[in-house]
Protein backbone atom coordinates (compact mmCIF):
# COMPACT_ATOMS: atom_id res chain seq x y z
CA UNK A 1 -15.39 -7.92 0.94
CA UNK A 2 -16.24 -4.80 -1.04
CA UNK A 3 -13.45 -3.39 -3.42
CA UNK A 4 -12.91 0.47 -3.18
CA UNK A 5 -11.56 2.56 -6.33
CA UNK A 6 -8.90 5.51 -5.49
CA UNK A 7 -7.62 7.67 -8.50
CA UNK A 8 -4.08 6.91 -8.97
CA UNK A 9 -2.74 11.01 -8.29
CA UNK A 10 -0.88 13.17 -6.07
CA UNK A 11 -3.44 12.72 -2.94
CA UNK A 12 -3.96 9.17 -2.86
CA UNK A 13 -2.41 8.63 0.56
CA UNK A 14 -4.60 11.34 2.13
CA UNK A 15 -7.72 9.35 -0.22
CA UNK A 16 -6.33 6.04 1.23
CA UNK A 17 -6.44 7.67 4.89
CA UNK A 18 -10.11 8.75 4.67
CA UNK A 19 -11.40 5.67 3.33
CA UNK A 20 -9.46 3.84 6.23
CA UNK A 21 -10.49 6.28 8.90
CA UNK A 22 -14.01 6.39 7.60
CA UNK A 23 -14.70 2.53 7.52
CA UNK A 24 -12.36 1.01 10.27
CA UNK A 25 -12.87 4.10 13.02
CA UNK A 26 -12.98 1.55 15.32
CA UNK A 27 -9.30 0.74 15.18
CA UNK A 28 -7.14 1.71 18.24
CA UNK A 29 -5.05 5.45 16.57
CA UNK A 30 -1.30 2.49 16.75
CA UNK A 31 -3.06 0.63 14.22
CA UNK A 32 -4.65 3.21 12.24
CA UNK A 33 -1.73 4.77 12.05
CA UNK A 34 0.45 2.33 10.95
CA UNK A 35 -2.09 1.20 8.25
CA UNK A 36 -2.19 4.45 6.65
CA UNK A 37 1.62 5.31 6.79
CA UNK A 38 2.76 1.87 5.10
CA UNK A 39 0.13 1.36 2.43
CA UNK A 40 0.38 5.46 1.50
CA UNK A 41 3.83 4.48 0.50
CA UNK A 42 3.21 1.61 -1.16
CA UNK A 43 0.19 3.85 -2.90
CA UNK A 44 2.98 6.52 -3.62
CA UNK A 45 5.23 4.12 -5.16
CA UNK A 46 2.63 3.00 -7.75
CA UNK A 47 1.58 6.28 -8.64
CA UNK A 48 5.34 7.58 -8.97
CA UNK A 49 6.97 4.37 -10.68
CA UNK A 50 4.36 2.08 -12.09
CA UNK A 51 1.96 4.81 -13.36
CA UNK A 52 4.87 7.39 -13.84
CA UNK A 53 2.12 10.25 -12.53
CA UNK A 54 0.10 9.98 -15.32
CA UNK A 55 -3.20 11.02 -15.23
CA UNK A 56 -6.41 8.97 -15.67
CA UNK A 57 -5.27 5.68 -13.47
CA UNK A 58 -6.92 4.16 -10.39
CA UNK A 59 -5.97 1.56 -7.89
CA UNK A 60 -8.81 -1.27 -6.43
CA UNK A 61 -8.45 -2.19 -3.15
CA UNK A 62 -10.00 -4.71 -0.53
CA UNK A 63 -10.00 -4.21 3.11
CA UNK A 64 -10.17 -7.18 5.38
CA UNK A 65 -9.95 -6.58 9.35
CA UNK A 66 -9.39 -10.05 10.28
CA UNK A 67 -9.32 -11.40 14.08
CA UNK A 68 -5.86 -10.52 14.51
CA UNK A 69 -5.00 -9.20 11.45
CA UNK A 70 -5.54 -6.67 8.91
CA UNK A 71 -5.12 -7.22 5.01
CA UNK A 72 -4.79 -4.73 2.68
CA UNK A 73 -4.66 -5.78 -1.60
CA UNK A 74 -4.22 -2.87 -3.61
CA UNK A 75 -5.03 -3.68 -7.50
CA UNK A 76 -3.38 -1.61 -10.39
CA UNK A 77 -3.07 -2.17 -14.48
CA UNK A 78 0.56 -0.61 -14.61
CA UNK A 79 3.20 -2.81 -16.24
CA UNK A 80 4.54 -5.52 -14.64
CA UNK A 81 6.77 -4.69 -11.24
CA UNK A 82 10.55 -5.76 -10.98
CA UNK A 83 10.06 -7.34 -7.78
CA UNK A 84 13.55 -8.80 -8.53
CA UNK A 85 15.06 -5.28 -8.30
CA UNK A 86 14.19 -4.20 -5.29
CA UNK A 87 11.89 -6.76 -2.99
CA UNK A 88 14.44 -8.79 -1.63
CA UNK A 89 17.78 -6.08 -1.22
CA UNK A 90 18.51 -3.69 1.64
CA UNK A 91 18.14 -0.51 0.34
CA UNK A 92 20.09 2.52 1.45
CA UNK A 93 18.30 5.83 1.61
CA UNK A 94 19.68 8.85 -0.23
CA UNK A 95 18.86 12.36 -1.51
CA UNK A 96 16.21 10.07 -3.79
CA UNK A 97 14.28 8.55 -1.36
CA UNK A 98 14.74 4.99 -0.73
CA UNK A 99 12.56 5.20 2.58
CA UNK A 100 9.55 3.95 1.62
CA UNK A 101 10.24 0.06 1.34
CA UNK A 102 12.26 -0.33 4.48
CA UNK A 103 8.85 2.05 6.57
CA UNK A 104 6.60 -0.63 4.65
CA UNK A 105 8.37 -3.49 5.84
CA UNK A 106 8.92 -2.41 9.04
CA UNK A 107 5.19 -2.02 9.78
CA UNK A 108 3.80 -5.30 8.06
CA UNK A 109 3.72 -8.48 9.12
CA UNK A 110 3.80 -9.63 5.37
CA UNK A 111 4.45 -7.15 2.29
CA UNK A 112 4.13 -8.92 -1.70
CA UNK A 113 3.84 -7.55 -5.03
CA UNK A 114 2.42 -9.94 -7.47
CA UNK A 115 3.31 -8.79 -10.86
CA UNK A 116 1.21 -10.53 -13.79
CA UNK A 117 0.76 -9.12 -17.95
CA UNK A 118 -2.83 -7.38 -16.79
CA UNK A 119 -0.71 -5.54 -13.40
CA UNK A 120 0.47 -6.36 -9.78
CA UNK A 121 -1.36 -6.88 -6.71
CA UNK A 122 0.16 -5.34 -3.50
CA UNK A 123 -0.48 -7.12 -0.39
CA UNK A 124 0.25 -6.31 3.06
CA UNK A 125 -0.48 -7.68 5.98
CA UNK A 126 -0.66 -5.82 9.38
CA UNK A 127 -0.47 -7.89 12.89
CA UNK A 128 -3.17 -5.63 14.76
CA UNK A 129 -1.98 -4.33 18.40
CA UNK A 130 -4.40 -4.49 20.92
CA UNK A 131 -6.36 -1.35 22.15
C-alpha cells in the first residue's frame, strides 16, 4: 500500500480526483464517481475546519481497492476532531452548508474519524458496484 501526499488547499478535491482517476482507471465511472465526490468532501472539510485554510498543510492517504471494496484513509496533523459534535447527529442543511456529511454517508459503506493528540485519520469505506 503506497501512501500519497496532497497539499491541504483550495484544489484538493480536483488533486484527490486525478490521483484516483490516474491509479484506479480501471474502475467502472458509478464507482469512480462516487469515490471522488465523498472523500472531496471529507478533503474539503479538513482543509476548511481542521486546517482553517491555512497554508503549508498536507493530507497522507492510502488507497486500497479490495475484492469488493474500496478503502480510502486520509491522514492529517490538524487538532483533534469533535467527532462528538457532529458524527453521530442528523444535520440539517442551511445557507452554511451542512451537505457534506449526509453526501459522505450516503455513499460509504463505513465513514470514521479517528481523532488522536498527533491528528485524525478519516476512513471510508466504499461497497464497489459491479461494472
Amino acid at each position: 500500500m503506497q501512501i500519497h501526499h496532497l497539499k491541504a488547499d483550495k484544489f484538493i478535491q480536483s488533486s484527490f480526483r486525478d490521483l484516483l482517476m490516474r491509479e484506479f482507471s480501471t474502475l467502472s465511472e458509478d464507482n469512480l464517481f462516487n469515490i471522488a465526490l465523498a472523500t472531496g468532501e471529507a478533503l474539503q472539510n479538513i482543509v476548511r475546519y481542521g486546517y482553517l485554510f491555512e497554508d503549508a498543510h498536507e493530507v497522507r492517504l492510502s488507497l486500497e481497492c479490495l475484492d469488493k471494496v474500496f478503502v480510502v484513509k486520509v491522514m492529517d496533523d490538524a487538532p483533534p476532531c469533535p467527532v462528538e459534535k457532529f458524527m453521530h447527529r442528523t444535520l440539517t442543511p442551511n445557507e452554511y452548508g451542512g451537505m457534506g456529511l449526509t453526501i459522505i454517508r450516503k455513499l460509504t459503506h463505513t465513514f470514521d474519524i479517528l481523532p488522536s493528540s498527533q491528528g485524525n485519520v478519516t476512513i471510508l469505506v466504499f461497497n464497489l458496484q459491479k461494472n
